[in-house]
N, C-alpha and C. Protein backbone atom coordinates (compact mmCIF):
# COMPACT_ATOMS: atom_id res chain seq x y z
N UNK A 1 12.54 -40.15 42.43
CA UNK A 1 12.39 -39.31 41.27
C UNK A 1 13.29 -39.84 40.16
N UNK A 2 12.31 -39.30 38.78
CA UNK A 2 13.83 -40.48 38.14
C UNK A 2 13.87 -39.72 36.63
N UNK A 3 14.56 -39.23 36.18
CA UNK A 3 15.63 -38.56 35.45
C UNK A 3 15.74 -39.76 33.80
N UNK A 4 14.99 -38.80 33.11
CA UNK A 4 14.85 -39.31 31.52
C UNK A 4 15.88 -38.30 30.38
N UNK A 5 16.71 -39.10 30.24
CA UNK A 5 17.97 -39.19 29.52
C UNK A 5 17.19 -38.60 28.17
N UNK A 6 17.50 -37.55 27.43
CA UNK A 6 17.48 -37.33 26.60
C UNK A 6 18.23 -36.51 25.23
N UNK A 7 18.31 -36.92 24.02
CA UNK A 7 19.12 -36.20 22.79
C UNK A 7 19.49 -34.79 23.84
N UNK A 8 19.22 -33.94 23.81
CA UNK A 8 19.15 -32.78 24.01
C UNK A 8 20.03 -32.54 25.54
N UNK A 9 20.33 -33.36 26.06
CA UNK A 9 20.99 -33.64 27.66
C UNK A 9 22.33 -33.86 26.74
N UNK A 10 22.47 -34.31 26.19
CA UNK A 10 23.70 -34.97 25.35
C UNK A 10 24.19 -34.09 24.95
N UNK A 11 23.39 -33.29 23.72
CA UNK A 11 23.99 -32.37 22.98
C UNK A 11 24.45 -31.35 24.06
N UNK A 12 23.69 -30.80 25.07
CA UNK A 12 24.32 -29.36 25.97
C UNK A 12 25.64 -30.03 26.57
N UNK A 13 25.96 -31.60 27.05
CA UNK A 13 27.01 -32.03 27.69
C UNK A 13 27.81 -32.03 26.63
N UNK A 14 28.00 -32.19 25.20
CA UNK A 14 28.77 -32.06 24.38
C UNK A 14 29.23 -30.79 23.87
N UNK A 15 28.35 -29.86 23.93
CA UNK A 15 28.49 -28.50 24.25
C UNK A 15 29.21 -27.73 25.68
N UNK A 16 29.35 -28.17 26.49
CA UNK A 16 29.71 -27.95 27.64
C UNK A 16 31.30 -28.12 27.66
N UNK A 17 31.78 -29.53 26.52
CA UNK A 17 33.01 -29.60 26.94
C UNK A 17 33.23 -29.13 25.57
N UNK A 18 33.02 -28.76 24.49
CA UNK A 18 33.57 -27.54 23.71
C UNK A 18 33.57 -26.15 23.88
N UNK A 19 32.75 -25.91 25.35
CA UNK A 19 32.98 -24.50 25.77
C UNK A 19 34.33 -24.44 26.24
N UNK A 20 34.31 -25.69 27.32
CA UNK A 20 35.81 -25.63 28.40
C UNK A 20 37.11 -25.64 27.01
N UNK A 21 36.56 -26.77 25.89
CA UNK A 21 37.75 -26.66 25.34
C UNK A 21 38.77 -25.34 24.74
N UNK A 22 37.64 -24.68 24.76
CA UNK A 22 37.50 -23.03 23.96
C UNK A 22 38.18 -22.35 25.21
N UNK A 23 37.67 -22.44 26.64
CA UNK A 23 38.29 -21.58 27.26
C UNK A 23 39.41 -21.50 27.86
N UNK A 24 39.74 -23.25 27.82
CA UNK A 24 41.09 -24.13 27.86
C UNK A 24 42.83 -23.29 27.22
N UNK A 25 41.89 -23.26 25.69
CA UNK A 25 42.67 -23.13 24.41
C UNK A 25 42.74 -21.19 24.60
N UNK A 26 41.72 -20.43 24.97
CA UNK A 26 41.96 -19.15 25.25
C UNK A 26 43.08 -19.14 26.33
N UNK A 27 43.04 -19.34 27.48
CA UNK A 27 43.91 -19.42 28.64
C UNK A 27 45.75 -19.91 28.46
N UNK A 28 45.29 -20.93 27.58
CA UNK A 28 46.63 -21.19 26.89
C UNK A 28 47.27 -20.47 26.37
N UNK A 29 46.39 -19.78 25.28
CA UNK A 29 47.06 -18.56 24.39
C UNK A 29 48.04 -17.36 25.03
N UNK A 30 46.73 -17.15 26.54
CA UNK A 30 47.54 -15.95 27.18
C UNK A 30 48.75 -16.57 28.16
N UNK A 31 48.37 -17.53 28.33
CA UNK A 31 49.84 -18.39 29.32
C UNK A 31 51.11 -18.20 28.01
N UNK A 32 51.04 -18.49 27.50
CA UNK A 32 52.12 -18.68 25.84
C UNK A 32 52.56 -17.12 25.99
N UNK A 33 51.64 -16.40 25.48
CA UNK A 33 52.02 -14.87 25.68
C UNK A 33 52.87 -14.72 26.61
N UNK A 34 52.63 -14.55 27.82
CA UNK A 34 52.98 -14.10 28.86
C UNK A 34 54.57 -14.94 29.04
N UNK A 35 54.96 -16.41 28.72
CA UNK A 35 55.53 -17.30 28.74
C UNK A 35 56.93 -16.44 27.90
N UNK A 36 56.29 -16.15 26.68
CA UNK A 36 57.05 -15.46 25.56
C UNK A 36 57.60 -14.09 26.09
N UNK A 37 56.63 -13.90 26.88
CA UNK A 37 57.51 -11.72 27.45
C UNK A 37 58.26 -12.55 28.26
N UNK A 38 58.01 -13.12 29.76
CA UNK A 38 58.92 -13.39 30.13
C UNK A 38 60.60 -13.66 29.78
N UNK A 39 60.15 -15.01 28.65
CA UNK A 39 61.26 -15.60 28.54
C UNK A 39 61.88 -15.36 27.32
N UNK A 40 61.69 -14.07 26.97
CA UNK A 40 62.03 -12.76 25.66
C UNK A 40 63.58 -13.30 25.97
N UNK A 41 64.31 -12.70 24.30
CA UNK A 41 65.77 -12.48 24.31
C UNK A 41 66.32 -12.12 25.27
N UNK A 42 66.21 -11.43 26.19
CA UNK A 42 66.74 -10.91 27.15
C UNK A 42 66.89 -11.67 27.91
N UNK A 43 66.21 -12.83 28.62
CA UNK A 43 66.31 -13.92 29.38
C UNK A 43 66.77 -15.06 29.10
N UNK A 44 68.27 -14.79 29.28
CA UNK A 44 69.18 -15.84 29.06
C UNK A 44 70.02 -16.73 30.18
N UNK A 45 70.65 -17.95 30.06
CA UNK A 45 71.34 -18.69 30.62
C UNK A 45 70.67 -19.71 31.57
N UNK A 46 71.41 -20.93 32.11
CA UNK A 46 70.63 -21.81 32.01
C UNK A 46 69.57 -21.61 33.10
N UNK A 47 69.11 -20.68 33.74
CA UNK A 47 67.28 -20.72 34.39
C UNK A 47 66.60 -20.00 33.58
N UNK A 48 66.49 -19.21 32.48
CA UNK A 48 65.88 -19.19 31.58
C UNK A 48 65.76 -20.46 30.57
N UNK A 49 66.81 -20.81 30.09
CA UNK A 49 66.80 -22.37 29.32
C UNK A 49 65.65 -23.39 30.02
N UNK A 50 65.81 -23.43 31.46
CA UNK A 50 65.43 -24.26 32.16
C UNK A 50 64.00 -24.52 32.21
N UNK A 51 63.27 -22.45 32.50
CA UNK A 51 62.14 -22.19 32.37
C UNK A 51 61.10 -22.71 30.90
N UNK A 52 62.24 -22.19 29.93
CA UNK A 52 61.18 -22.51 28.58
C UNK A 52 61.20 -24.10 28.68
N UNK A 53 62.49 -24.89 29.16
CA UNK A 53 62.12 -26.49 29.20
C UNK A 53 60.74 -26.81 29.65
N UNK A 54 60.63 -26.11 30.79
CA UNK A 54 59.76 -26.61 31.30
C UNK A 54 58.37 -26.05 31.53
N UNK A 55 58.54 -25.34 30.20
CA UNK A 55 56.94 -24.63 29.46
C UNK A 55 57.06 -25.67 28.70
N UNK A 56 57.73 -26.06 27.71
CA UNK A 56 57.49 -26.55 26.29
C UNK A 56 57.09 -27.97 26.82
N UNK A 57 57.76 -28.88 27.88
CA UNK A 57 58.29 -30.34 28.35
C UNK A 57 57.02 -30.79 28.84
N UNK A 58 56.62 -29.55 29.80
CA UNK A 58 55.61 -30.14 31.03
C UNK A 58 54.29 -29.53 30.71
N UNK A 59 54.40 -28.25 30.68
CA UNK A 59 52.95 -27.70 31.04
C UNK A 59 52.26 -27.47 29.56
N UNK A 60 52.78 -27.15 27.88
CA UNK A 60 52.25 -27.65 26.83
C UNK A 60 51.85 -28.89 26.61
N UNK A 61 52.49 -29.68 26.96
CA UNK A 61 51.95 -30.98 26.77
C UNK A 61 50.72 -31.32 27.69
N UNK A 62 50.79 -31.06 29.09
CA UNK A 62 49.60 -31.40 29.48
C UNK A 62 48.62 -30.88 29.38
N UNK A 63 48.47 -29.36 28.87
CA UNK A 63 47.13 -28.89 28.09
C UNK A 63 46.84 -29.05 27.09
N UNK A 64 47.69 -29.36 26.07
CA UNK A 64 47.44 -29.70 24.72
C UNK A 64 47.15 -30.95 24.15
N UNK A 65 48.02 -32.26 24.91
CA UNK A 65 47.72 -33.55 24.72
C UNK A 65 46.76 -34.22 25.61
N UNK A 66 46.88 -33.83 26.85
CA UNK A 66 46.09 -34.36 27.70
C UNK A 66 44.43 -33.60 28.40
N UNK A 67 44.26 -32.21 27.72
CA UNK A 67 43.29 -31.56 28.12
C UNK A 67 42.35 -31.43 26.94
N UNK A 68 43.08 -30.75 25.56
CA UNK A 68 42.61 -30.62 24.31
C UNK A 68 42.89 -31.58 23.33
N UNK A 69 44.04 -32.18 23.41
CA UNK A 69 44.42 -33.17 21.80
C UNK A 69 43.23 -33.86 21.99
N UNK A 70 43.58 -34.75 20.44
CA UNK A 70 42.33 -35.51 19.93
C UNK A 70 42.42 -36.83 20.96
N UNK A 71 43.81 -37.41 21.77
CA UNK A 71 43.43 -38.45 23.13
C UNK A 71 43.58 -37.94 24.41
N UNK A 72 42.84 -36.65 24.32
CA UNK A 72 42.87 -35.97 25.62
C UNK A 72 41.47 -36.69 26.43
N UNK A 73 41.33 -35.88 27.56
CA UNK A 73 40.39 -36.02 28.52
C UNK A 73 38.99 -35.72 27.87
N UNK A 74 38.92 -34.86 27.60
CA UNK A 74 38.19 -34.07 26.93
C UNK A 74 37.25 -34.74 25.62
N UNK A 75 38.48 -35.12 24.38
CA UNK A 75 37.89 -36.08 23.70
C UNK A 75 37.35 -37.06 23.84
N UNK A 76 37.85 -38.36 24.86
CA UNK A 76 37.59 -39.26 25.20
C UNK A 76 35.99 -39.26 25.80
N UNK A 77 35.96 -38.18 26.89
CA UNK A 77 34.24 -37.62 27.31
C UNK A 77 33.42 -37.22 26.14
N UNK A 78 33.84 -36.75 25.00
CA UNK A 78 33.15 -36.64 24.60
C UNK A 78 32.59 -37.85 23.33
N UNK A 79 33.28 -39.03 23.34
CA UNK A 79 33.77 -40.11 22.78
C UNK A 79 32.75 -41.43 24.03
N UNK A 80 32.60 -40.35 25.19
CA UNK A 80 31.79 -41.84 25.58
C UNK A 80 29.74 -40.84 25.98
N UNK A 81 30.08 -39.51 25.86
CA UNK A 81 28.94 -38.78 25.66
C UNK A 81 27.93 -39.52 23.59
N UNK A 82 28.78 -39.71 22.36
CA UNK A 82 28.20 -40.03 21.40
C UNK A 82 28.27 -41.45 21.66
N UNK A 83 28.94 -42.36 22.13
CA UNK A 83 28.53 -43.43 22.45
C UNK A 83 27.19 -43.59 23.33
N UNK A 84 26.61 -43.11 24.36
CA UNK A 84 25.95 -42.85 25.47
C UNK A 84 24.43 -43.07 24.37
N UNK A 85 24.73 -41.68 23.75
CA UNK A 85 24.02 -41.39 22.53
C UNK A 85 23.41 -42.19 21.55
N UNK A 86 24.30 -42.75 20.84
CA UNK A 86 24.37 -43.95 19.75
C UNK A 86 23.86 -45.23 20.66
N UNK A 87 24.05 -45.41 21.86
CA UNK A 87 23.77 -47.25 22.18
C UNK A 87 22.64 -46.94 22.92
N UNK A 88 22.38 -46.08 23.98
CA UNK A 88 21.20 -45.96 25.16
C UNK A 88 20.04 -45.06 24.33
N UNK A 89 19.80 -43.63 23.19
CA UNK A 89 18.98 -43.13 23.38
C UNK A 89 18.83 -43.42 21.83
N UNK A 90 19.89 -43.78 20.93
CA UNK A 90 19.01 -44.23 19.22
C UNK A 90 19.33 -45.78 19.51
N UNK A 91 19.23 -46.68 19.91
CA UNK A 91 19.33 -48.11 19.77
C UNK A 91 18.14 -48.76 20.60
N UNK A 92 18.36 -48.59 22.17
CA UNK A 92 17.63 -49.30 22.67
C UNK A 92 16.68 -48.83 23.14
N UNK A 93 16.34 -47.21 23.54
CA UNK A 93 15.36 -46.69 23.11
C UNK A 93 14.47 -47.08 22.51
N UNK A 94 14.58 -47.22 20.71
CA UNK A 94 13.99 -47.68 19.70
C UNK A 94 12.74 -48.69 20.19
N UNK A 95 14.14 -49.65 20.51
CA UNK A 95 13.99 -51.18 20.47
C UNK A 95 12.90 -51.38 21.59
N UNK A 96 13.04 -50.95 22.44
CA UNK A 96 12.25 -50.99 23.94
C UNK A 96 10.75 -50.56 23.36
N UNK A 97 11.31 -49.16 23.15
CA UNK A 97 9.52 -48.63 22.37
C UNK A 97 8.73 -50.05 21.52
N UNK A 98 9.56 -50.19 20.39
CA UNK A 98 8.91 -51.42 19.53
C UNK A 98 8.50 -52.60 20.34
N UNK A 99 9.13 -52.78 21.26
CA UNK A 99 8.64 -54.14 22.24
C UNK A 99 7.35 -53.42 23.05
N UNK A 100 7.29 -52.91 23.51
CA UNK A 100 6.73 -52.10 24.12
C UNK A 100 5.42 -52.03 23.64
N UNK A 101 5.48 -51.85 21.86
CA UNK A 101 4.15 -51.24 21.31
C UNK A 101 3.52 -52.92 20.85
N UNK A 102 4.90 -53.50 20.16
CA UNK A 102 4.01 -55.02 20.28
C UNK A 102 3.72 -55.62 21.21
N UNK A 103 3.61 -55.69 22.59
CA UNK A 103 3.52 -56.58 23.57
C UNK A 103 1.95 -57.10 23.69
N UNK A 104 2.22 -58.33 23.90
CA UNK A 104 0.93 -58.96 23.74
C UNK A 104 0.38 -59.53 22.47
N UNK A 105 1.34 -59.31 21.39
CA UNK A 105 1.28 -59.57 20.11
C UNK A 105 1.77 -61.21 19.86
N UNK A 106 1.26 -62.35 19.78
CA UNK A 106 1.78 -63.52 19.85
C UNK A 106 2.59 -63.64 19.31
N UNK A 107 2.87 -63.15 17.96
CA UNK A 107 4.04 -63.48 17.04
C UNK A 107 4.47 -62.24 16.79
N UNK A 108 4.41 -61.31 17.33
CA UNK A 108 4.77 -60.24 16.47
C UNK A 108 6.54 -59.70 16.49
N UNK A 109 7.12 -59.35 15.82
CA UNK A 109 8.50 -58.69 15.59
C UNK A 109 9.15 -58.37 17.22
N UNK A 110 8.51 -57.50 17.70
CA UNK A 110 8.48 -57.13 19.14
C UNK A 110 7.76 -57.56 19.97
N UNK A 111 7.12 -58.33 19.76
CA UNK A 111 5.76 -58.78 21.05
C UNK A 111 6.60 -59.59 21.57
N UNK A 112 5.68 -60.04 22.88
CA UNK A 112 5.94 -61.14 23.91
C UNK A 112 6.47 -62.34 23.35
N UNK A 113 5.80 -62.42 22.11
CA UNK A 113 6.09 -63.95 20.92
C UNK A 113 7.72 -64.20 20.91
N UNK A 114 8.11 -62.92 20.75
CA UNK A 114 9.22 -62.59 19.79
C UNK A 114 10.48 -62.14 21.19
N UNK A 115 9.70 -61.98 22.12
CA UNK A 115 10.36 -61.70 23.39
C UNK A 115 10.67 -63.48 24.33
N UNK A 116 10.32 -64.39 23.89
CA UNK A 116 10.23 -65.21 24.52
C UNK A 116 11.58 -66.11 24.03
N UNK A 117 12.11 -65.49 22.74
CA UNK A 117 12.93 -66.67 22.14
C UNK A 117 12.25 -67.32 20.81
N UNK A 118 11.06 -66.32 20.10
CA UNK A 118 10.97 -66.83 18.81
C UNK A 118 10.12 -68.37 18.99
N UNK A 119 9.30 -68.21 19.74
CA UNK A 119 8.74 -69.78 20.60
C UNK A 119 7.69 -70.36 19.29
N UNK A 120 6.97 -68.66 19.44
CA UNK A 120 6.11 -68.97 17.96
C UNK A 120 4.58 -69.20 18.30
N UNK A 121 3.99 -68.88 17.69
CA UNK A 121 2.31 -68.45 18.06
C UNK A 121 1.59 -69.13 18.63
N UNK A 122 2.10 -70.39 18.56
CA UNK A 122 1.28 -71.73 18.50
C UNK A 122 1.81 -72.29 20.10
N UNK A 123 2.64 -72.03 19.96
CA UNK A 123 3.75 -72.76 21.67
C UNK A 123 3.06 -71.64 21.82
N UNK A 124 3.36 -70.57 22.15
CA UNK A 124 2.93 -69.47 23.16
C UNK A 124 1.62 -69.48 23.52
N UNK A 125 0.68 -69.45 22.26
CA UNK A 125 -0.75 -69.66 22.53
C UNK A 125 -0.90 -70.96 23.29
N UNK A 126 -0.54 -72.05 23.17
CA UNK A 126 -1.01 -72.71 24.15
C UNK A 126 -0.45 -72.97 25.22
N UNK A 127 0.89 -72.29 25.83
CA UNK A 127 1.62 -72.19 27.11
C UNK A 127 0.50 -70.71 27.69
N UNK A 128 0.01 -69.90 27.09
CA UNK A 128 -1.36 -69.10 27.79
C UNK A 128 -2.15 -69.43 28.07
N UNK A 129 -2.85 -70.02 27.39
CA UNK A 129 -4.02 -71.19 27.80
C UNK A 129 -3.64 -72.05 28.76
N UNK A 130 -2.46 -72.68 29.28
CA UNK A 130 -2.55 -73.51 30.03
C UNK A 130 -2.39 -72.95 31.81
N UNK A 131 -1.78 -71.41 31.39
CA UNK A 131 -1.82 -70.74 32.50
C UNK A 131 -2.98 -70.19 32.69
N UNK A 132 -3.85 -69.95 31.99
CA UNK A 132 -4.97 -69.37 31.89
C UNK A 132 -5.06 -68.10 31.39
N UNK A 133 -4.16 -67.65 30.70
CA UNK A 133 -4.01 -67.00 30.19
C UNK A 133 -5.11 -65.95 29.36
């Protein structure tokens, strides 16, 4: 069975990781909250110090730079999702179709002519003929 790649596969996978990013960036919000009652005025000396270190040090950074920033995980997927896009379904797509529709065309832009290395109507036509083409 075989699975045809299309615009629309792309766009929901590009959609998919601006949902997570959304629910990423919600979850964060309430971690921060909660981060903040905890480690309120009242929570002082150094294992409170210690705690916000290691909100601000460890666990902001790895949701923010490495889950959401612009060289997160996240971006990068979605950085090889418009690539995916741009080279496999508007480039060679195209290109395939156009070969595709000239084939058999001796000289044509996309034909066999033009698929062979530009051989040219005349070589090709008579390298057919000699196969019997």
């Amino acid at each position: 069975m075989s699975t045809i790649l299309a615009t629309s596969m792309i766009e929901s996978a590009k959609g998919n990781v601006d949902e997570y990013v959304s629910a990423v960036q919600s979850l964060n919000g309430q971690l921060e909250s909660i981060i903040n009652t905890l480690a309120g005025d009242n929570f002082v000396g150094d294992a409170a110090d210690g705690y916000r270190e290691f909100y601000t040090s460890k666990i902001v950074p790895a949701i923010e730079d490495n889950l959401i920033g612009g060289a997160s995980l996240t971006s990068n997927i979605k950085t090889i999702l418009d690539n995916i896009q741009q080279q496999l379904i508007s480039t060679v797509d195209p290109t395939l179709g156009n070969n595709n529709r000239g084939a058999g065309s001796a000289g044509g832009a996309g034909g066999v002519g033009g698929a062979i290395g530009g051989v040219g109507a005349a070589a090709f036509n008579a390298f057919n003929d000699a196969i019997g083409g």
